[in-house]
Protein backbone atom coordinates (compact mmCIF):
# COMPACT_ATOMS: atom_id res chain seq x y z
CA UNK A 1 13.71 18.56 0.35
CA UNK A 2 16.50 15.81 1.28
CA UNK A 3 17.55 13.14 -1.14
CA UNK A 4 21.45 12.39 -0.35
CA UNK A 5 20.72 10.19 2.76
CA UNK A 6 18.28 7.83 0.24
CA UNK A 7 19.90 4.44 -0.64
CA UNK A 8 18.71 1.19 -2.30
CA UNK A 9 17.94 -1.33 -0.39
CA UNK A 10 17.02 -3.70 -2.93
CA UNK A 11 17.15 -3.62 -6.73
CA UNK A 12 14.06 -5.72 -7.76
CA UNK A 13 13.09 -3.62 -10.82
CA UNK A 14 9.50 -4.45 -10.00
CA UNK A 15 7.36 -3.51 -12.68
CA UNK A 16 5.02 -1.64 -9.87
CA UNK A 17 5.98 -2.47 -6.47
CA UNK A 18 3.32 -1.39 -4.03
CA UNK A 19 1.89 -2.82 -0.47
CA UNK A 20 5.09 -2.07 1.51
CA UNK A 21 4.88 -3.51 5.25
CA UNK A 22 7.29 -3.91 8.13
CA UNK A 23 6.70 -6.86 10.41
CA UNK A 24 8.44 -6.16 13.88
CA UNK A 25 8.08 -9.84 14.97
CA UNK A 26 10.36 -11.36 12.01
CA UNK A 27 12.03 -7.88 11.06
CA UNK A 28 11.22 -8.49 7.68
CA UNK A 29 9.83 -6.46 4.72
CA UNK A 30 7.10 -7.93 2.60
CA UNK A 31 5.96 -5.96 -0.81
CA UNK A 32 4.09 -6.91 -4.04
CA UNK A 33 4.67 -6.48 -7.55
CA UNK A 34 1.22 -6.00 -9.24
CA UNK A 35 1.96 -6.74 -12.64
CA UNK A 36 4.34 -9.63 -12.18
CA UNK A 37 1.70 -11.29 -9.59
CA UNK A 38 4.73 -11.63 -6.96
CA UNK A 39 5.04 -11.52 -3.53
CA UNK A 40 8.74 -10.34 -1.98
CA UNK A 41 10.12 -10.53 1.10
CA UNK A 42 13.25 -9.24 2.32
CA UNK A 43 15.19 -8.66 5.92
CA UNK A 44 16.67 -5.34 5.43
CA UNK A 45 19.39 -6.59 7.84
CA UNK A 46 21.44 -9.00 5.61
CA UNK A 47 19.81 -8.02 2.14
CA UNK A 48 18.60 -11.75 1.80
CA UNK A 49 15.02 -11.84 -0.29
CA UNK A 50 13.14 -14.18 -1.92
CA UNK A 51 9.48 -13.57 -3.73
CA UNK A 52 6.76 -15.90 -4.90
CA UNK A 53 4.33 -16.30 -8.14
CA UNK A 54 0.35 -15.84 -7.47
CA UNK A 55 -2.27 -16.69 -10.18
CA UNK A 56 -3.55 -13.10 -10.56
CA UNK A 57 -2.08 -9.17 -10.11
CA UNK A 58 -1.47 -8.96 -6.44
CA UNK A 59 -2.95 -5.66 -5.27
CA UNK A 60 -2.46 -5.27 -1.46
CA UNK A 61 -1.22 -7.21 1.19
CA UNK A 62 -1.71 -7.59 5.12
CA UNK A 63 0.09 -8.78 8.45
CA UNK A 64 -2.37 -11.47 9.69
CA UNK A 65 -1.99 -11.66 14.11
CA UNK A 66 -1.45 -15.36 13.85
CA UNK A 67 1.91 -14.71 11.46
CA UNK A 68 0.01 -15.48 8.17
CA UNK A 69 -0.48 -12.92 5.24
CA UNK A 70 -3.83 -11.44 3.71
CA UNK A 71 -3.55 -11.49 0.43
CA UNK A 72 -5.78 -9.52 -2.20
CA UNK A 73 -5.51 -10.98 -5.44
CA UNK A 74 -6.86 -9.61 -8.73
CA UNK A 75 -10.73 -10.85 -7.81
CA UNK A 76 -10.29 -12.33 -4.07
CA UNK A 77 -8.85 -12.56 -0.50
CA UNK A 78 -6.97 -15.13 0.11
CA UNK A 79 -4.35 -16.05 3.72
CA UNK A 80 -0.79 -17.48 3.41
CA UNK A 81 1.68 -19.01 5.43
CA UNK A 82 4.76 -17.17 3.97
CA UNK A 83 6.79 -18.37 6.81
CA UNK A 84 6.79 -21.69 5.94
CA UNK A 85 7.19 -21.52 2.57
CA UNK A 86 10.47 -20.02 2.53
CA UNK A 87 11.70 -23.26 0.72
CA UNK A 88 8.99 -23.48 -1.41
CA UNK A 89 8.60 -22.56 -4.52
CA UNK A 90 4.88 -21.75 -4.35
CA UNK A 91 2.80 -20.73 -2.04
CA UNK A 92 -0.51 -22.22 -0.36
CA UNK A 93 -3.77 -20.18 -0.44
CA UNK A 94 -6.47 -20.15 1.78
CA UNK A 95 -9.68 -18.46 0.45
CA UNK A 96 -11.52 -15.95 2.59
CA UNK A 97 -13.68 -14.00 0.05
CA UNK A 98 -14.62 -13.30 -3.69
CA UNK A 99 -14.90 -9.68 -4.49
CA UNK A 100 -16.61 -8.18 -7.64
CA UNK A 101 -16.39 -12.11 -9.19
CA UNK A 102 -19.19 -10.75 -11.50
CA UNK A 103 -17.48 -7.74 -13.04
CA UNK A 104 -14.38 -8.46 -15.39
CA UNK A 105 -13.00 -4.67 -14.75
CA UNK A 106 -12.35 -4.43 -11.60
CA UNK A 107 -9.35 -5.84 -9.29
CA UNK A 108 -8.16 -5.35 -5.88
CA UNK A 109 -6.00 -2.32 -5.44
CA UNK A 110 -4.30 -0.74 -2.28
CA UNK A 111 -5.12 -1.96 1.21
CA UNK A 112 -4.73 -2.13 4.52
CA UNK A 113 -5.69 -2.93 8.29
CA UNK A 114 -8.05 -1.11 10.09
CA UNK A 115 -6.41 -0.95 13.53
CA UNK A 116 -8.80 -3.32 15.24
CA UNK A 117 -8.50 -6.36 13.31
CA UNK A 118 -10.13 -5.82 9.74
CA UNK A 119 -8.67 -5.08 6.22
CA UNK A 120 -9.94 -2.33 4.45
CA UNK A 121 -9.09 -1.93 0.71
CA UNK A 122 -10.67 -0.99 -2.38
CA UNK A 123 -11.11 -2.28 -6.20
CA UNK A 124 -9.41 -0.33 -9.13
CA UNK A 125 -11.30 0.65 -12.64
CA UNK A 126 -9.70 -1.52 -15.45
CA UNK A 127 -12.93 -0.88 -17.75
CA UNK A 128 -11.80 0.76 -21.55
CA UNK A 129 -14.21 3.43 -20.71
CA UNK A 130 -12.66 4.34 -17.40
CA UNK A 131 -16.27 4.32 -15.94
CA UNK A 132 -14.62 5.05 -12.05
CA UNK A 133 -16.19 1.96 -11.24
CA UNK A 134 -13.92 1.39 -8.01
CA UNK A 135 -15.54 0.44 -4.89
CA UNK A 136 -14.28 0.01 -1.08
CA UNK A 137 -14.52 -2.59 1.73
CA UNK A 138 -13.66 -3.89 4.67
CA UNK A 139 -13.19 -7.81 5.46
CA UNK A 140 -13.59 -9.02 8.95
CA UNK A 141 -13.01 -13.16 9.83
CA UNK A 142 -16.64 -12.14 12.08
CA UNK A 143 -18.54 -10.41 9.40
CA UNK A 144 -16.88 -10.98 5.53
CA UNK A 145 -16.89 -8.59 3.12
CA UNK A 146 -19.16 -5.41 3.55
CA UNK A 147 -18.94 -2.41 1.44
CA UNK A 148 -17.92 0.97 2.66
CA UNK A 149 -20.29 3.65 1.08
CA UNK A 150 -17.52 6.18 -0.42
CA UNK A 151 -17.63 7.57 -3.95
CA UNK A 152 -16.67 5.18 -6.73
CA UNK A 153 -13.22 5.26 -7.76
CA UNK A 154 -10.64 4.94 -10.82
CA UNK A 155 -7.63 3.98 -8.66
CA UNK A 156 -8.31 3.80 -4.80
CA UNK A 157 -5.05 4.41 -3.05
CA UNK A 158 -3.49 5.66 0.32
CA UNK A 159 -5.91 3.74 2.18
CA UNK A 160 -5.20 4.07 5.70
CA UNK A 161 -6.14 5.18 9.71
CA UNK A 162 -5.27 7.44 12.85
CA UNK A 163 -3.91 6.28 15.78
CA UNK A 164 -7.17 5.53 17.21
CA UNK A 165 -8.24 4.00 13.83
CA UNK A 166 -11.64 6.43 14.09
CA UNK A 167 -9.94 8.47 10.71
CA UNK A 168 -9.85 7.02 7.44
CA UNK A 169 -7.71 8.42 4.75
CA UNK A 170 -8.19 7.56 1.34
CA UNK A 171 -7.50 8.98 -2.48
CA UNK A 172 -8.72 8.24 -5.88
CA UNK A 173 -5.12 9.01 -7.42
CA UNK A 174 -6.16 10.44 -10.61
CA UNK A 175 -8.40 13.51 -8.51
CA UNK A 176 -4.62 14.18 -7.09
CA UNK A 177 -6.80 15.00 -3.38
CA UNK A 178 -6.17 12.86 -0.34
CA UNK A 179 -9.50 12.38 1.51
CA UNK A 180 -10.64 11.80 5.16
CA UNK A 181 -14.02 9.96 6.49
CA UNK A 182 -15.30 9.20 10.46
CA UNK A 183 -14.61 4.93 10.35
CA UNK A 184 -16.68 3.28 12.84
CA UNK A 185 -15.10 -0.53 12.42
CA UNK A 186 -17.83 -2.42 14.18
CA UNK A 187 -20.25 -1.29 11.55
CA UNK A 188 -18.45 -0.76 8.22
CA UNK A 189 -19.67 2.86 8.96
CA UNK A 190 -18.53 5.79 6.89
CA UNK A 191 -19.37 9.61 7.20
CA UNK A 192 -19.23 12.36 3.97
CA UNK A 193 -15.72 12.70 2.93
CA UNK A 194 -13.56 15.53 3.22
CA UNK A 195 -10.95 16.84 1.26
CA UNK A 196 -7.45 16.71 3.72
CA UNK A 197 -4.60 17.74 1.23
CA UNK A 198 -4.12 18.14 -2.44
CA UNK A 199 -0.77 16.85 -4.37
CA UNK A 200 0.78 20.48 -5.88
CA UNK A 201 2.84 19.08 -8.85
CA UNK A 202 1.08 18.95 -11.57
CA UNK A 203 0.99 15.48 -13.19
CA UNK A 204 1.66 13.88 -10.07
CA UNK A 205 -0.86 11.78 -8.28
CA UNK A 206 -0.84 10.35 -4.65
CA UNK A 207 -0.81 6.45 -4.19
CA UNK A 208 0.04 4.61 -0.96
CA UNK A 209 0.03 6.22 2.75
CA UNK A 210 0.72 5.18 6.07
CA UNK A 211 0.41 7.10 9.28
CA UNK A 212 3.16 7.42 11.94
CA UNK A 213 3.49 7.38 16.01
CA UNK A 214 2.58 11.25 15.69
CA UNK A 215 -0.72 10.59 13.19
CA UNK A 216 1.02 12.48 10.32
CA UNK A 217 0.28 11.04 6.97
CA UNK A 218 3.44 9.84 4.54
CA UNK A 219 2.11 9.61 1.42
CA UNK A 220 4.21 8.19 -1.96
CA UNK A 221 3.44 10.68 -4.89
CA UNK A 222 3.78 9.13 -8.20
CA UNK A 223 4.78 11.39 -10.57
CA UNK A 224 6.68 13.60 -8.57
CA UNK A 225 9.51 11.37 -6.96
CA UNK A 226 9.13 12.07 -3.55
CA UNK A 227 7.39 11.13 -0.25
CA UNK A 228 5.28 13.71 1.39
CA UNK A 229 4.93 14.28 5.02
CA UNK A 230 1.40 15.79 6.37
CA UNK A 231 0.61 17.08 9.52
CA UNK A 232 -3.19 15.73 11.16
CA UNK A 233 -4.19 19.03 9.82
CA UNK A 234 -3.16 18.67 6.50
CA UNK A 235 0.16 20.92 6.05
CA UNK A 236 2.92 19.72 4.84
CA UNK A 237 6.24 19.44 7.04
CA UNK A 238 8.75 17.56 5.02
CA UNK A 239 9.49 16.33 1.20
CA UNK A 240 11.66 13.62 0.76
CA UNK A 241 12.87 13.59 -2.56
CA UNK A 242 14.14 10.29 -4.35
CA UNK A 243 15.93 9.37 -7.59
CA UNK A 244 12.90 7.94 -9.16
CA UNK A 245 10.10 9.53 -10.52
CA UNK A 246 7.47 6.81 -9.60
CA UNK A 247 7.27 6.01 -5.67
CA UNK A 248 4.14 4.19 -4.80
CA UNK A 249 4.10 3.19 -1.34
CA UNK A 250 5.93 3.73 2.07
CA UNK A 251 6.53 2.19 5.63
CA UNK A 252 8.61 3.28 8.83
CA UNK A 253 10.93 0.71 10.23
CA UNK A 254 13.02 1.74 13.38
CA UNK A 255 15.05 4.72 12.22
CA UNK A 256 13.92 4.12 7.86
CA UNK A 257 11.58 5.04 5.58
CA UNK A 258 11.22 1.96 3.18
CA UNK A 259 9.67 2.91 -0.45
CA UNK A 260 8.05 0.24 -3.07
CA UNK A 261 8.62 2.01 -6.87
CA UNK A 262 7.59 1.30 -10.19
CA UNK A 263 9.00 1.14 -14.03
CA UNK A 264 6.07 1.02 -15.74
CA UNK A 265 5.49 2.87 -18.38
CA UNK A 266 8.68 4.57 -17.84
CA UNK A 267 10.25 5.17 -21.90
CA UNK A 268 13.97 3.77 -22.27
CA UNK A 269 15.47 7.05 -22.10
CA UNK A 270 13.98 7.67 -18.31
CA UNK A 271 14.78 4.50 -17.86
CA UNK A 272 18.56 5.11 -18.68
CA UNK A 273 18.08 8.28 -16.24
CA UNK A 274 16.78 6.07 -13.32
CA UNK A 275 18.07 2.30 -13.66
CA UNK A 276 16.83 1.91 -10.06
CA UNK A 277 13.13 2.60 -10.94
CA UNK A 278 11.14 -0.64 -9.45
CA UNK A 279 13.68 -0.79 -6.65
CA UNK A 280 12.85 -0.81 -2.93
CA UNK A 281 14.79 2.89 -1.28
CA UNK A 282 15.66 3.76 2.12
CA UNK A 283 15.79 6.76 3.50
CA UNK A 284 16.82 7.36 7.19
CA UNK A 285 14.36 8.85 9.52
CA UNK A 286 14.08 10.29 13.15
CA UNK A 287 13.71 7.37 15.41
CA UNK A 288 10.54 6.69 17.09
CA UNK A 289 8.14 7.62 14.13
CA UNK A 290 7.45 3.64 13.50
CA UNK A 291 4.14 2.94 15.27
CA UNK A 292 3.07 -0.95 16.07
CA UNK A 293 2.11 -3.34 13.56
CA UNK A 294 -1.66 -2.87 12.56
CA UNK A 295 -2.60 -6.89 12.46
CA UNK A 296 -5.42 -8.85 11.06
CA UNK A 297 -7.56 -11.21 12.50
CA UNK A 298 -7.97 -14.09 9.98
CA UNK A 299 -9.98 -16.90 10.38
């Protein structure tokens, strides 16, 4: 368990950063803060960032292939051109789908692309009752929104795919189980899921995942203030311990491991213990581990 090499890249104090992606093309960072409905972007090479107001709790984000950004707000997709409004103040959204417009519960959560042009993401329980009314889906530009048939979720999380995009890992946090399914992306297909590791600190739940160049998992455990590493068969093979008890999602870039974290719900005095909490941490990595951008294809 290594946490001397970890540094702050960026003290945002998000209230709960999340969404972290690398974009090779610009060599930029781009991250969300949920609760503050903000966008950030930052080039880890000169510390320079900047972030953006939405209209509704940003769950998840995407790289689109022409250089815009899917964006999953609180009850729809929507594309930007984030690029171009780096002297803006606002930005311009493009609506590509309504999700769960009917149900006054539920918002977009995590997310992600599929490997071969879709966006796969799910929609988190906000009902009093906690009815784990959470649902999945995948948006294509060809097809629109179609739902994935997986159980219902409280919080869907860690949503993301193999190297050949045919595995599809997935979490409701609260179980504290990481899941697999078969993915079949032409169809929206799912098969049974099955259980692929289990968080072992109790309290702790998994949230956001990627997959590297060798199709091990990272996976941000909040709760437990560390990053995982799983083998494809599940075993673990390194911690990476941080000085904040709430990571929530992770990327490889190069030779780092960026991580989004949260303050939320944090008390003052844990607070006092980690001022950093809501700040975006690197940690330094083997080279090599960074795999290519997964893009989407937006209309």
């Amino acid at each position: 368990m290594s946490q001397a090499t970890t540094s702050l890249l960026l003290d945002c104090r998000c209230e709960l950063g999340e969404g972290i992606l690398w974009c090779s093309r610009r060599r930029v960072l781009y991250w969300v803060d949920i609760l503050v409905c903000a966008l950030w972007r930052c080039d880890p090479a000169s510390g320079h960032a900047q972030s953006w107001r939405v209209p509704e709790p940003l769950g998840c984000i995407g790289l689109g292939e022409d250089g815009r950004l899917l964006l999953g707000l609180a009850k729809g997709l929507y594309a930007a051109d984030v690029e171009a409004a780096l002297e803006q103040p606002a930005l311009a959204l493009q609506k590509l789908a309504d999700v769960e417009a009917d149900d006054p519960h539920t918002r977009i959560n995590d997310g992600r692309a599929d490997r071969h042009g879709g966006f796969v993401f799910g929609t988190k329980d906000e009902h009093p009752e906690g009815r784990g009314a959470g649902r999945y889906y995948q948006y294509t530009a060809q097809h629109g929104l179609r739902e994935l048939r997986l159980p219902p979720a409280a919080i869907p999380n860690a949503i993301c795919f193999d190297a050949t995009g045919g595995r599809m890992y997935f979490t409701d946090s609260p179980t504290g189980m990481i899941r697999a399914c078969d993915y079949d992306p032409s169809t929206a297909m799912v098969d049974a899921p099955r259980d692929f590791a289990s968080v072992d600190v109790q309290g702790a739940e998994p949230d956001g995942a990627i997959v590297d160049a060798e199709d091990a998992l990272w996976n941000a455990q909040w709760g437990a203030g560390r990053v995982v590493r799983y083998l494809s068969d599940g075993r673990i093979d390194r911690i990476i311990a941080l000085p904040v008890s709430q990571p929530t999602c992770c990327v490889l870039a190069g030779d780092a491991l960026y991580v989004t974290t949260a303050r939320v719900g944090l008390a003052p005095d844990a607070l006092a213990r980690q001022p950093a909490a809501g700040g975006v941490f690197r940690v330094p990595v083997p080279a090599g581990l960074a795999r290519a951008d997964d893009r989407v294809v937006l209309p």
